[in-house]
PDB file of N, CA and C in Angstrom:
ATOM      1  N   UNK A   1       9.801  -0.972  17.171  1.00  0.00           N
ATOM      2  CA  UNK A   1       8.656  -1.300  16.352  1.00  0.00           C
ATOM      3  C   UNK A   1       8.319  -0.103  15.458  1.00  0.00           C
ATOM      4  N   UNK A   2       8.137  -0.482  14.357  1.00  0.00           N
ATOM      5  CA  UNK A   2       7.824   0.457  13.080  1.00  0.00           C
ATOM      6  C   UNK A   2       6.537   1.593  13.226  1.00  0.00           C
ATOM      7  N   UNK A   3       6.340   2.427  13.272  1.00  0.00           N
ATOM      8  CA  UNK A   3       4.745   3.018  13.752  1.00  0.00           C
ATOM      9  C   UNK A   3       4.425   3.370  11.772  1.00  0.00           C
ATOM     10  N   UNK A   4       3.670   2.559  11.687  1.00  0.00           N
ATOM     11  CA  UNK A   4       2.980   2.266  10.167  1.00  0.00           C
ATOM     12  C   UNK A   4       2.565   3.470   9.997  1.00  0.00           C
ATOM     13  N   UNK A   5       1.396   4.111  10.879  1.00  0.00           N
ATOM     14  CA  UNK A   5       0.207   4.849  10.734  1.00  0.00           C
ATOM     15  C   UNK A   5       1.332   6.024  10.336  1.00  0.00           C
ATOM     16  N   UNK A   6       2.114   6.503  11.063  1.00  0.00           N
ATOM     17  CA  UNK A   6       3.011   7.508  10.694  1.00  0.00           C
ATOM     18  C   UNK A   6       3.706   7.951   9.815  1.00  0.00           C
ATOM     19  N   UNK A   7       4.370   6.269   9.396  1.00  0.00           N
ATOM     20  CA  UNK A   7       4.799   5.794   8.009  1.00  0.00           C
ATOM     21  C   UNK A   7       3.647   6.784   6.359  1.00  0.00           C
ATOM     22  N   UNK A   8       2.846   6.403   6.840  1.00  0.00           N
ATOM     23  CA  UNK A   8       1.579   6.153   5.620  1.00  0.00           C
ATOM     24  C   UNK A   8       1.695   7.804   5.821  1.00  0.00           C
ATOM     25  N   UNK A   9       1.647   8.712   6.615  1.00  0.00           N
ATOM     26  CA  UNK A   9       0.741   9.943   7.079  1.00  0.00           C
ATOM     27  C   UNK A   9       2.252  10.468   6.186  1.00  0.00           C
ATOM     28  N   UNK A  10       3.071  10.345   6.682  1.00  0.00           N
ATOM     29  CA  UNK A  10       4.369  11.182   6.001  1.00  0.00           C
ATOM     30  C   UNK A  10       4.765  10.353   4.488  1.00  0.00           C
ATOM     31  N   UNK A  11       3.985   9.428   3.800  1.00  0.00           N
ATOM     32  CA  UNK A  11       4.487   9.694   2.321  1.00  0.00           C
ATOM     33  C   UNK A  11       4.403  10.623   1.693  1.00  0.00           C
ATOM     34  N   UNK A  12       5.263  11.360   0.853  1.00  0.00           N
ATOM     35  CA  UNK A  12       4.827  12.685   0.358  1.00  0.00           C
ATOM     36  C   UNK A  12       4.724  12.036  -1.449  1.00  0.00           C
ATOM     37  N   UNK A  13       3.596  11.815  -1.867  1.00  0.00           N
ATOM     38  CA  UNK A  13       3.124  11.416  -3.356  1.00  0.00           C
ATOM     39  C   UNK A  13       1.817  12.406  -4.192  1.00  0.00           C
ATOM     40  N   UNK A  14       1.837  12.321  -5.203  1.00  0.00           N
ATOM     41  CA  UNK A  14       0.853  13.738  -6.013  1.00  0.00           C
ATOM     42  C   UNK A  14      -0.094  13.262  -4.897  1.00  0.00           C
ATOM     43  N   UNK A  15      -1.407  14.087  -4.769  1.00  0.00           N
ATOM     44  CA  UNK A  15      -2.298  14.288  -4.642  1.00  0.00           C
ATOM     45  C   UNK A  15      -3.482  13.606  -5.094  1.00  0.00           C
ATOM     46  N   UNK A  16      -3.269  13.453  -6.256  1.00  0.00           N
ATOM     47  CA  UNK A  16      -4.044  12.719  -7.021  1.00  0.00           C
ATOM     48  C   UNK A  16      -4.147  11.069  -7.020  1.00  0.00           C
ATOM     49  N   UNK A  17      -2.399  10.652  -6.643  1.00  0.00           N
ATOM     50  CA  UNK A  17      -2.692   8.988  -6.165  1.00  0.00           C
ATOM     51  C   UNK A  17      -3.093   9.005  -5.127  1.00  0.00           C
ATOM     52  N   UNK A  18      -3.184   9.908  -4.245  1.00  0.00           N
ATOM     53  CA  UNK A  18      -3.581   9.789  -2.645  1.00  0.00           C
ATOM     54  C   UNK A  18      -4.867   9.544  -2.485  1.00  0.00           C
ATOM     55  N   UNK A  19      -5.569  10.488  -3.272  1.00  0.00           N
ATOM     56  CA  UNK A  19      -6.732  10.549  -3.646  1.00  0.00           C
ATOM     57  C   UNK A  19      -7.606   9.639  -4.202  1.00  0.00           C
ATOM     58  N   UNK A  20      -6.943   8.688  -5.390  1.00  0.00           N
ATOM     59  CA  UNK A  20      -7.737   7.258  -5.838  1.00  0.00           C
ATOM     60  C   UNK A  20      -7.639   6.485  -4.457  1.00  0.00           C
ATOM     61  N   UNK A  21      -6.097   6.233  -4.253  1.00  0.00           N
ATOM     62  CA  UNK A  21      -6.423   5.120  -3.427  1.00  0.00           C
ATOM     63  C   UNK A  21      -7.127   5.217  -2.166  1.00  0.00           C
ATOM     64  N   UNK A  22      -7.285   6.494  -1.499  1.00  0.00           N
ATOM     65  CA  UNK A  22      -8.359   6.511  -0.743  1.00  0.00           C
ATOM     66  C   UNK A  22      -9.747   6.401  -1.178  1.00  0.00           C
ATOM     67  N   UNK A  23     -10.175   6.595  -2.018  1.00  0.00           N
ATOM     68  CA  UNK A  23     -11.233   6.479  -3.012  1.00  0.00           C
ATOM     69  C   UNK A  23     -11.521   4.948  -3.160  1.00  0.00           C
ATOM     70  N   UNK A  24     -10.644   4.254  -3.698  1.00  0.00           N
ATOM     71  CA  UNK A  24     -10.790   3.195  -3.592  1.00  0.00           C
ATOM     72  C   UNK A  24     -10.296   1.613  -2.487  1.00  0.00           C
ATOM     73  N   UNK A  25     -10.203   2.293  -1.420  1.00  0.00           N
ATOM     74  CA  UNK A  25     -10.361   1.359  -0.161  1.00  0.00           C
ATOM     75  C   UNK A  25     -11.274   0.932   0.419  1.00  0.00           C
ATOM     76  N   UNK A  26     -12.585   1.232  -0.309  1.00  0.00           N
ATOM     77  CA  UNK A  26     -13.990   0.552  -0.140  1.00  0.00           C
ATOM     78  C   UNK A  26     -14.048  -0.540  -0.931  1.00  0.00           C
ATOM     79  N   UNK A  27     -13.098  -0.792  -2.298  1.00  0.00           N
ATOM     80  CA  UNK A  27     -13.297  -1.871  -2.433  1.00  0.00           C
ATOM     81  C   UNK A  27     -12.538  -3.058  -2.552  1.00  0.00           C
ATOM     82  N   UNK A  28     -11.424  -2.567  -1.397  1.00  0.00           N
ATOM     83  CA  UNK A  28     -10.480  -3.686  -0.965  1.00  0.00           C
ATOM     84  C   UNK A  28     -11.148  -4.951  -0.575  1.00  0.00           C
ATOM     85  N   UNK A  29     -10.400  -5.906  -1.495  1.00  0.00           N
ATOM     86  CA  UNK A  29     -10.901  -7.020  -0.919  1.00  0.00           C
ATOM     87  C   UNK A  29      -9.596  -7.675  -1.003  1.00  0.00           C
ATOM     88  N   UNK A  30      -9.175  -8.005   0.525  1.00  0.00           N
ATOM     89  CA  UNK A  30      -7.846  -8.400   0.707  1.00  0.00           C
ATOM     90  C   UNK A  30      -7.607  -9.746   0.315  1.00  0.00           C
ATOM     91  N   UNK A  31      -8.403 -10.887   0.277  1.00  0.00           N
ATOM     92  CA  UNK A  31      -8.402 -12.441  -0.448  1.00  0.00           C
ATOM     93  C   UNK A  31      -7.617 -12.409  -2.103  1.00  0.00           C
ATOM     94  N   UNK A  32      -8.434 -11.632  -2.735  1.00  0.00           N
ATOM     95  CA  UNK A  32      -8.305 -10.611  -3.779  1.00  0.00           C
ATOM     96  C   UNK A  32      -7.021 -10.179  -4.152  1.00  0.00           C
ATOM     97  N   UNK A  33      -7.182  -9.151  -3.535  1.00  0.00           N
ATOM     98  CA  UNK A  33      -5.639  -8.086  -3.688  1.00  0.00           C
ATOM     99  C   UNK A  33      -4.590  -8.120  -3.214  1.00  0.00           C
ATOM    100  N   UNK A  34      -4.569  -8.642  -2.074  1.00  0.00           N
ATOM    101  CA  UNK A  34      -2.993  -8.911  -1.633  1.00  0.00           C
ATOM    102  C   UNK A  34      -2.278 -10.034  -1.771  1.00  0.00           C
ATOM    103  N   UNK A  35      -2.619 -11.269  -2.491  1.00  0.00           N
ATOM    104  CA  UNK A  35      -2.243 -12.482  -3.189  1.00  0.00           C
ATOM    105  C   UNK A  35      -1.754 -11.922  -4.687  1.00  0.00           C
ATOM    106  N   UNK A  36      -1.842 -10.990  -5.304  1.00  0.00           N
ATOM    107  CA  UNK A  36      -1.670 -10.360  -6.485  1.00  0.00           C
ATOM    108  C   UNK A  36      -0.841  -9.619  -6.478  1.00  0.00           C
ATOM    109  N   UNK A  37      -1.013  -8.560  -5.552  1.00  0.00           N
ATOM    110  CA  UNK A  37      -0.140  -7.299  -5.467  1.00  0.00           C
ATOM    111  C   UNK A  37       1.240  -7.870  -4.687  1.00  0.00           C
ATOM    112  N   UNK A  38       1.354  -8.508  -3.594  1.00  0.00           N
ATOM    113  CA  UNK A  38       2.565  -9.582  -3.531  1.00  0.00           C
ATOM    114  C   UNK A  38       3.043 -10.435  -2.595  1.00  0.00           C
ATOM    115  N   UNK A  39       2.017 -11.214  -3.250  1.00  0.00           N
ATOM    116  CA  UNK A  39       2.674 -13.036  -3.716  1.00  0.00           C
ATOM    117  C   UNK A  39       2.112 -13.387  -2.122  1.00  0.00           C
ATOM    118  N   UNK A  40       1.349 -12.586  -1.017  1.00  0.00           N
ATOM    119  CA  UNK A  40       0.809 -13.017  -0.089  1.00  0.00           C
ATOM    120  C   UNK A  40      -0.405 -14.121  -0.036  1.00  0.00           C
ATOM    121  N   UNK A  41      -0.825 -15.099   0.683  1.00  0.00           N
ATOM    122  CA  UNK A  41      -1.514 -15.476   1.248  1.00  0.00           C
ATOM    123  C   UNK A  41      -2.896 -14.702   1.403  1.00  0.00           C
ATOM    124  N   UNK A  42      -3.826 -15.151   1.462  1.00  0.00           N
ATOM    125  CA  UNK A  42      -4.584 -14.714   2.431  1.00  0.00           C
ATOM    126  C   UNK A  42      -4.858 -14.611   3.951  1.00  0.00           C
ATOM    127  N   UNK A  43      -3.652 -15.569   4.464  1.00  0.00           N
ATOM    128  CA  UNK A  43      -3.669 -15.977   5.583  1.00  0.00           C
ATOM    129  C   UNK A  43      -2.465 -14.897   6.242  1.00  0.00           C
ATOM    130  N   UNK A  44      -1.974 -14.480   5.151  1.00  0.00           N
ATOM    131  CA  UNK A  44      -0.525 -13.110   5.670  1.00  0.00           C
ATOM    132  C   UNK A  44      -1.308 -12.233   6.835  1.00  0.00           C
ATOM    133  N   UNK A  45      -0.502 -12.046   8.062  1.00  0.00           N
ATOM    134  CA  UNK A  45      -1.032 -11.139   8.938  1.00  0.00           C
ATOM    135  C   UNK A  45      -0.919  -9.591   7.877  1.00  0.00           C
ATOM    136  N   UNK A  46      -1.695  -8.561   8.731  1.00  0.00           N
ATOM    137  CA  UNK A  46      -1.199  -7.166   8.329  1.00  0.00           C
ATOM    138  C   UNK A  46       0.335  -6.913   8.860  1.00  0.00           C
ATOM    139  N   UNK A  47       0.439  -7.444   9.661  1.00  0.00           N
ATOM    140  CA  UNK A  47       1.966  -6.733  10.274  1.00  0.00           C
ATOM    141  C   UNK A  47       2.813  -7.647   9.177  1.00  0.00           C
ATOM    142  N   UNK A  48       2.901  -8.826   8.481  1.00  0.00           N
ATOM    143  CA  UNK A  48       3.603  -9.052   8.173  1.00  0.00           C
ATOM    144  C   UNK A  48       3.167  -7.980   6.004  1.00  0.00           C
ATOM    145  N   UNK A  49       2.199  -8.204   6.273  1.00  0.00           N
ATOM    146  CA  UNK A  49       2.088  -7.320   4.861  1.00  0.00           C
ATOM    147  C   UNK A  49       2.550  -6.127   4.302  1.00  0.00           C
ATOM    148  N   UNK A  50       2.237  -5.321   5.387  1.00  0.00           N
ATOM    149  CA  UNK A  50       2.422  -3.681   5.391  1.00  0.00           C
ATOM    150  C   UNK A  50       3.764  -3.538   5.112  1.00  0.00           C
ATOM    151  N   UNK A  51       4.715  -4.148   5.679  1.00  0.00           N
ATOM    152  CA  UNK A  51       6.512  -4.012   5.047  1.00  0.00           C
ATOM    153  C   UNK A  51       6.438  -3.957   3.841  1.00  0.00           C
ATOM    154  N   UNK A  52       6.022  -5.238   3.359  1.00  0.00           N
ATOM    155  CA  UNK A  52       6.033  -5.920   2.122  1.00  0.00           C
ATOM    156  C   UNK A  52       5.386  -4.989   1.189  1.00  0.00           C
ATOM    157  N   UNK A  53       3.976  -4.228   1.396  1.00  0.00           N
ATOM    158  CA  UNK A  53       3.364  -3.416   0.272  1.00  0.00           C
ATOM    159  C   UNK A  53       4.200  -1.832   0.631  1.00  0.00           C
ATOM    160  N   UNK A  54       4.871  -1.521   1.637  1.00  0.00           N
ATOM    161  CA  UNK A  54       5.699  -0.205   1.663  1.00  0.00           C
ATOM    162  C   UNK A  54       7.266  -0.447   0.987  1.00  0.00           C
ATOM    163  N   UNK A  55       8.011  -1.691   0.529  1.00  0.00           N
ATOM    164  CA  UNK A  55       8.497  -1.550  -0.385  1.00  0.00           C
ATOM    165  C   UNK A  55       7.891  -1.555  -1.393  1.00  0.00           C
ATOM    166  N   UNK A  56       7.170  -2.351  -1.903  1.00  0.00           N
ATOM    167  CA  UNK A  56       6.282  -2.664  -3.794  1.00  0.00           C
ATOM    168  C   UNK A  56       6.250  -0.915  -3.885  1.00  0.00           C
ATOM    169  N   UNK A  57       5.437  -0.428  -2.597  1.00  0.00           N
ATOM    170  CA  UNK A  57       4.777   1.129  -2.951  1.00  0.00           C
ATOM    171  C   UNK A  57       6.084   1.938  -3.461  1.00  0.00           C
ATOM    172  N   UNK A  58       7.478   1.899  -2.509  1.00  0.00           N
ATOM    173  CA  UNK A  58       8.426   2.436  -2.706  1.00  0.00           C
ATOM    174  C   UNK A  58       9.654   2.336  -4.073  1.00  0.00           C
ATOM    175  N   UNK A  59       9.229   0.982  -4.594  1.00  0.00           N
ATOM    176  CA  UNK A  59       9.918   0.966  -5.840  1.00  0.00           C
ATOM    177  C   UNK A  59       8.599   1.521  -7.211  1.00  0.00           C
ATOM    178  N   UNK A  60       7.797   1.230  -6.696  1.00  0.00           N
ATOM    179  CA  UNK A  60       6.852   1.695  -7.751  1.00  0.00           C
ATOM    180  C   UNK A  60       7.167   3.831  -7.785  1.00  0.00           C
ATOM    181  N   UNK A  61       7.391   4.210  -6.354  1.00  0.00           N
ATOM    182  CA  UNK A  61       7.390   5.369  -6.466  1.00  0.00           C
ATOM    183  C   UNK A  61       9.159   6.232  -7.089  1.00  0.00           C
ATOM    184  N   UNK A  62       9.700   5.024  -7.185  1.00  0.00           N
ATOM    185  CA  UNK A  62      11.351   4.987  -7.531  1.00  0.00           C
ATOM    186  C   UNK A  62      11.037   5.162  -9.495  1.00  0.00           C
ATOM    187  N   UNK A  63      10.008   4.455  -9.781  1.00  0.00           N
ATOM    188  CA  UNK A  63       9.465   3.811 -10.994  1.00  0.00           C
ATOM    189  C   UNK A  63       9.377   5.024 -11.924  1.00  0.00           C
ATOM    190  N   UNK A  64       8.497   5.719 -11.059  1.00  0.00           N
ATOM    191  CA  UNK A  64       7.675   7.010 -11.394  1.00  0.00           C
ATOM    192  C   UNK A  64       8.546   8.207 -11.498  1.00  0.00           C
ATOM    193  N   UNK A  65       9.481   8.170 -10.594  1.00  0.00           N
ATOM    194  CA  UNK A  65      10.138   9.317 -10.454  1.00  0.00           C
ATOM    195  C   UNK A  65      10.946   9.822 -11.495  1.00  0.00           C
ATOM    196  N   UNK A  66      11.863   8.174 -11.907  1.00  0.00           N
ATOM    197  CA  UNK A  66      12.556   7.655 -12.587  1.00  0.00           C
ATOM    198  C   UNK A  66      12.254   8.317 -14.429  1.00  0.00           C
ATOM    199  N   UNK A  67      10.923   8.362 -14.388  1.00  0.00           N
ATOM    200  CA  UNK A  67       9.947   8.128 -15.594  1.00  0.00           C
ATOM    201  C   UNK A  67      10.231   7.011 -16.980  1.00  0.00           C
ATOM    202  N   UNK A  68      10.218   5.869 -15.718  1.00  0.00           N
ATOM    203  CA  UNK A  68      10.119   4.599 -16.520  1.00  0.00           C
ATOM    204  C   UNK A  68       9.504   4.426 -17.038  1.00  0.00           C
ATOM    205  N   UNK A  69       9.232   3.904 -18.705  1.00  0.00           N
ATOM    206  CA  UNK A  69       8.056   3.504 -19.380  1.00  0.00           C
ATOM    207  C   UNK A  69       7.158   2.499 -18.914  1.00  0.00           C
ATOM    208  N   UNK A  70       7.657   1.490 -17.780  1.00  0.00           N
ATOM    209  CA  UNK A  70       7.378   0.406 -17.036  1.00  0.00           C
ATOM    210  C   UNK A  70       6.297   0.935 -16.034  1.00  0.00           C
ATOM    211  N   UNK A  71       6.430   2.139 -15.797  1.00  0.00           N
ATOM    212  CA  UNK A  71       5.576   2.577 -14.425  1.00  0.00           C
ATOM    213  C   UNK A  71       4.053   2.237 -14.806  1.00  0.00           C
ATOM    214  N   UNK A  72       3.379   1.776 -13.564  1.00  0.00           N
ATOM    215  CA  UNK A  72       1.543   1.862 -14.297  1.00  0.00           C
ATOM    216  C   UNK A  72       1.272   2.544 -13.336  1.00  0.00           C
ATOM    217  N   UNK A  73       0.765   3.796 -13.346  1.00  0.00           N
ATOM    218  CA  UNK A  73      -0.110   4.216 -12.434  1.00  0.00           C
ATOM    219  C   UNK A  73      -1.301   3.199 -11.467  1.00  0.00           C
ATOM    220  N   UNK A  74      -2.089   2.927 -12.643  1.00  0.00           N
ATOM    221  CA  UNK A  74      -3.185   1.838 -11.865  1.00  0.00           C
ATOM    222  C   UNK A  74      -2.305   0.933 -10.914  1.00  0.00           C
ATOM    223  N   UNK A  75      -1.583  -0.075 -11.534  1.00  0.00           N
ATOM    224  CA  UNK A  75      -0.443  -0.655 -10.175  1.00  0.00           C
ATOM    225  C   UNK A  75      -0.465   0.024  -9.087  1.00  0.00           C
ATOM    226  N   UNK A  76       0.317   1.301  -9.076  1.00  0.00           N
ATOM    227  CA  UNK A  76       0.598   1.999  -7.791  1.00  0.00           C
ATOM    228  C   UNK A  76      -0.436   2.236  -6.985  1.00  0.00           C
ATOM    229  N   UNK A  77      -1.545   2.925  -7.595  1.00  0.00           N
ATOM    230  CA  UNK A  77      -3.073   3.132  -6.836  1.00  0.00           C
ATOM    231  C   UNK A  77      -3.447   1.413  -5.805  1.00  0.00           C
ATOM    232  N   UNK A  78      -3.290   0.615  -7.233  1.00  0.00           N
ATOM    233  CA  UNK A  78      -3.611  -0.644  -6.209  1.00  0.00           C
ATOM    234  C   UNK A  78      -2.605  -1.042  -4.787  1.00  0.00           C
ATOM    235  N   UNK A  79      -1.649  -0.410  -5.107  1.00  0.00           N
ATOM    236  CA  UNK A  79      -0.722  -1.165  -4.098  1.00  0.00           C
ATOM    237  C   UNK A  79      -0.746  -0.025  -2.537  1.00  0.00           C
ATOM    238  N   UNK A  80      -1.185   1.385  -3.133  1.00  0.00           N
ATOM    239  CA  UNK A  80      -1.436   2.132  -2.154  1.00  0.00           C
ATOM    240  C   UNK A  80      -2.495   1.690  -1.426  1.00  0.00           C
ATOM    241  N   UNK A  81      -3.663   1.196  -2.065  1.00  0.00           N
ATOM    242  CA  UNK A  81      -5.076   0.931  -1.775  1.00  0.00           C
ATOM    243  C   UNK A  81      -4.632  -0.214  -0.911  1.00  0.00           C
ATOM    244  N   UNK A  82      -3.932  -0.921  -0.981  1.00  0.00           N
ATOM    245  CA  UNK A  82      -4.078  -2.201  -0.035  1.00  0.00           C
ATOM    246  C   UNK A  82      -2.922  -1.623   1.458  1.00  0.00           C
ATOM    247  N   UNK A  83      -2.137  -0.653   0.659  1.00  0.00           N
ATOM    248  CA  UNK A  83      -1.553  -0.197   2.331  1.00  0.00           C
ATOM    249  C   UNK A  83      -2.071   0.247   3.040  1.00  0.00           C
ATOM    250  N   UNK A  84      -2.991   1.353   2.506  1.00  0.00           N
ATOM    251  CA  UNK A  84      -4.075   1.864   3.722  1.00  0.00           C
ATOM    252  C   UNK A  84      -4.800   0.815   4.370  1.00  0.00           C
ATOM    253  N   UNK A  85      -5.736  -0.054   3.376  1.00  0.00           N
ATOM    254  CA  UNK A  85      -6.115  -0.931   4.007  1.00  0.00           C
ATOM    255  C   UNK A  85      -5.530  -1.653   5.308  1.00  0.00           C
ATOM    256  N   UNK A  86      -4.736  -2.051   4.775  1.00  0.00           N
ATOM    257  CA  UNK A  86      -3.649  -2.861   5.316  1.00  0.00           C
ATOM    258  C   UNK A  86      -3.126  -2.295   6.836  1.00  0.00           C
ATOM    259  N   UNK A  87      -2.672  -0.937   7.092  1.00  0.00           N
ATOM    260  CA  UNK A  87      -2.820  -0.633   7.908  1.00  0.00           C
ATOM    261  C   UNK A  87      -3.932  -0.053   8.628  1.00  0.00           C
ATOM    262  N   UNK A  88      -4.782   0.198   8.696  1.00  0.00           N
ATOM    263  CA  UNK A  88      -6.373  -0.025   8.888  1.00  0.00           C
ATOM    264  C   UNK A  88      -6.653  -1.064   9.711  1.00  0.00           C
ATOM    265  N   UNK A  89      -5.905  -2.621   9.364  1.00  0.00           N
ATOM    266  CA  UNK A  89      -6.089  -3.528  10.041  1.00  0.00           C
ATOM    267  C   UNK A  89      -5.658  -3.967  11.389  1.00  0.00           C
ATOM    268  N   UNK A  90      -4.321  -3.015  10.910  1.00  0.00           N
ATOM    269  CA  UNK A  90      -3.059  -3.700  12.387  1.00  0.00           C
ATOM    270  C   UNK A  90      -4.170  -3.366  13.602  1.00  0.00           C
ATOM    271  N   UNK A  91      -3.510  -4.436  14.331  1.00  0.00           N
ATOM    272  CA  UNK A  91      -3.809  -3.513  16.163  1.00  0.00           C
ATOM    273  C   UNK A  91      -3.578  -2.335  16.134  1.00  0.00           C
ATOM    274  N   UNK A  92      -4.643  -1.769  17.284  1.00  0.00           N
ATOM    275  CA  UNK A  92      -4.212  -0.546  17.336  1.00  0.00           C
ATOM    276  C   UNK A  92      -2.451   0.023  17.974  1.00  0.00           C
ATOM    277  N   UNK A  93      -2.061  -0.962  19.212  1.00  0.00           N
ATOM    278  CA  UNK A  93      -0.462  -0.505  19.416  1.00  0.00           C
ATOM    279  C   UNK A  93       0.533  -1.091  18.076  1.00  0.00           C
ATOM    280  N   UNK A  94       0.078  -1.378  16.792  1.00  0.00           N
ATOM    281  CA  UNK A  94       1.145  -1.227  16.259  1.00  0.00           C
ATOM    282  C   UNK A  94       0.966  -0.157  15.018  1.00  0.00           C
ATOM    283  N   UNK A  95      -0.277   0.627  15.104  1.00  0.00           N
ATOM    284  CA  UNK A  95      -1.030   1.301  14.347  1.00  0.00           C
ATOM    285  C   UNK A  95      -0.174   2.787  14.770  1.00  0.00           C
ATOM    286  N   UNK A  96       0.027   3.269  16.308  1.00  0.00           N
ATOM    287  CA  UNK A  96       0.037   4.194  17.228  1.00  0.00           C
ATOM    288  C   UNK A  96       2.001   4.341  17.344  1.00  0.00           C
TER     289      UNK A  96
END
């Protein structure tokens, strides 16, 4: 089993996206945002989400690196913002 929380703790990304999207995980609203960011349900568990937004996060960070004209910052912030969230949610043994 994947340990998420660990996952999230060891991305190494500027400072500064770390920083919005913690900033803005107060105003996750998962009905909202994770039907958008990708193609989930509202009814998607977190365990099944968190895969799903740690690739989006990981090609977006492929995006950036890359220095694709395609990259949006705002995108990435959002898609970080819903992983924290996102893991935030799991149980705690799949959090640990």
């Amino acid at each position: 089993m994947t340990d998420f929380r660990t996952l999230l703790a060891d991305l190494r990304r500027p400072r500064l996206l770390i920083r919005a999207a913690r900033f803005g995980v107060t105003d996750y609203k998962r009905e909202r945002d994770l039907r958008r960011l990708i193609n989930a349900s509202n009814r998607a568990t977190p365990e099944s989400a968190v895969p799903q937004l740690i690739n989006a996060e990981e090609q977006m960070e492929q995006t950036r690196r890359a220095g694709d004209a395609g990259y949006s910052v705002s995108r990435h912030i959002e898609v970080l913002i819903a992983l924290i969230a996102e893991v935030r949610l799991l149980p705690r043994s799949l959090q640990a």
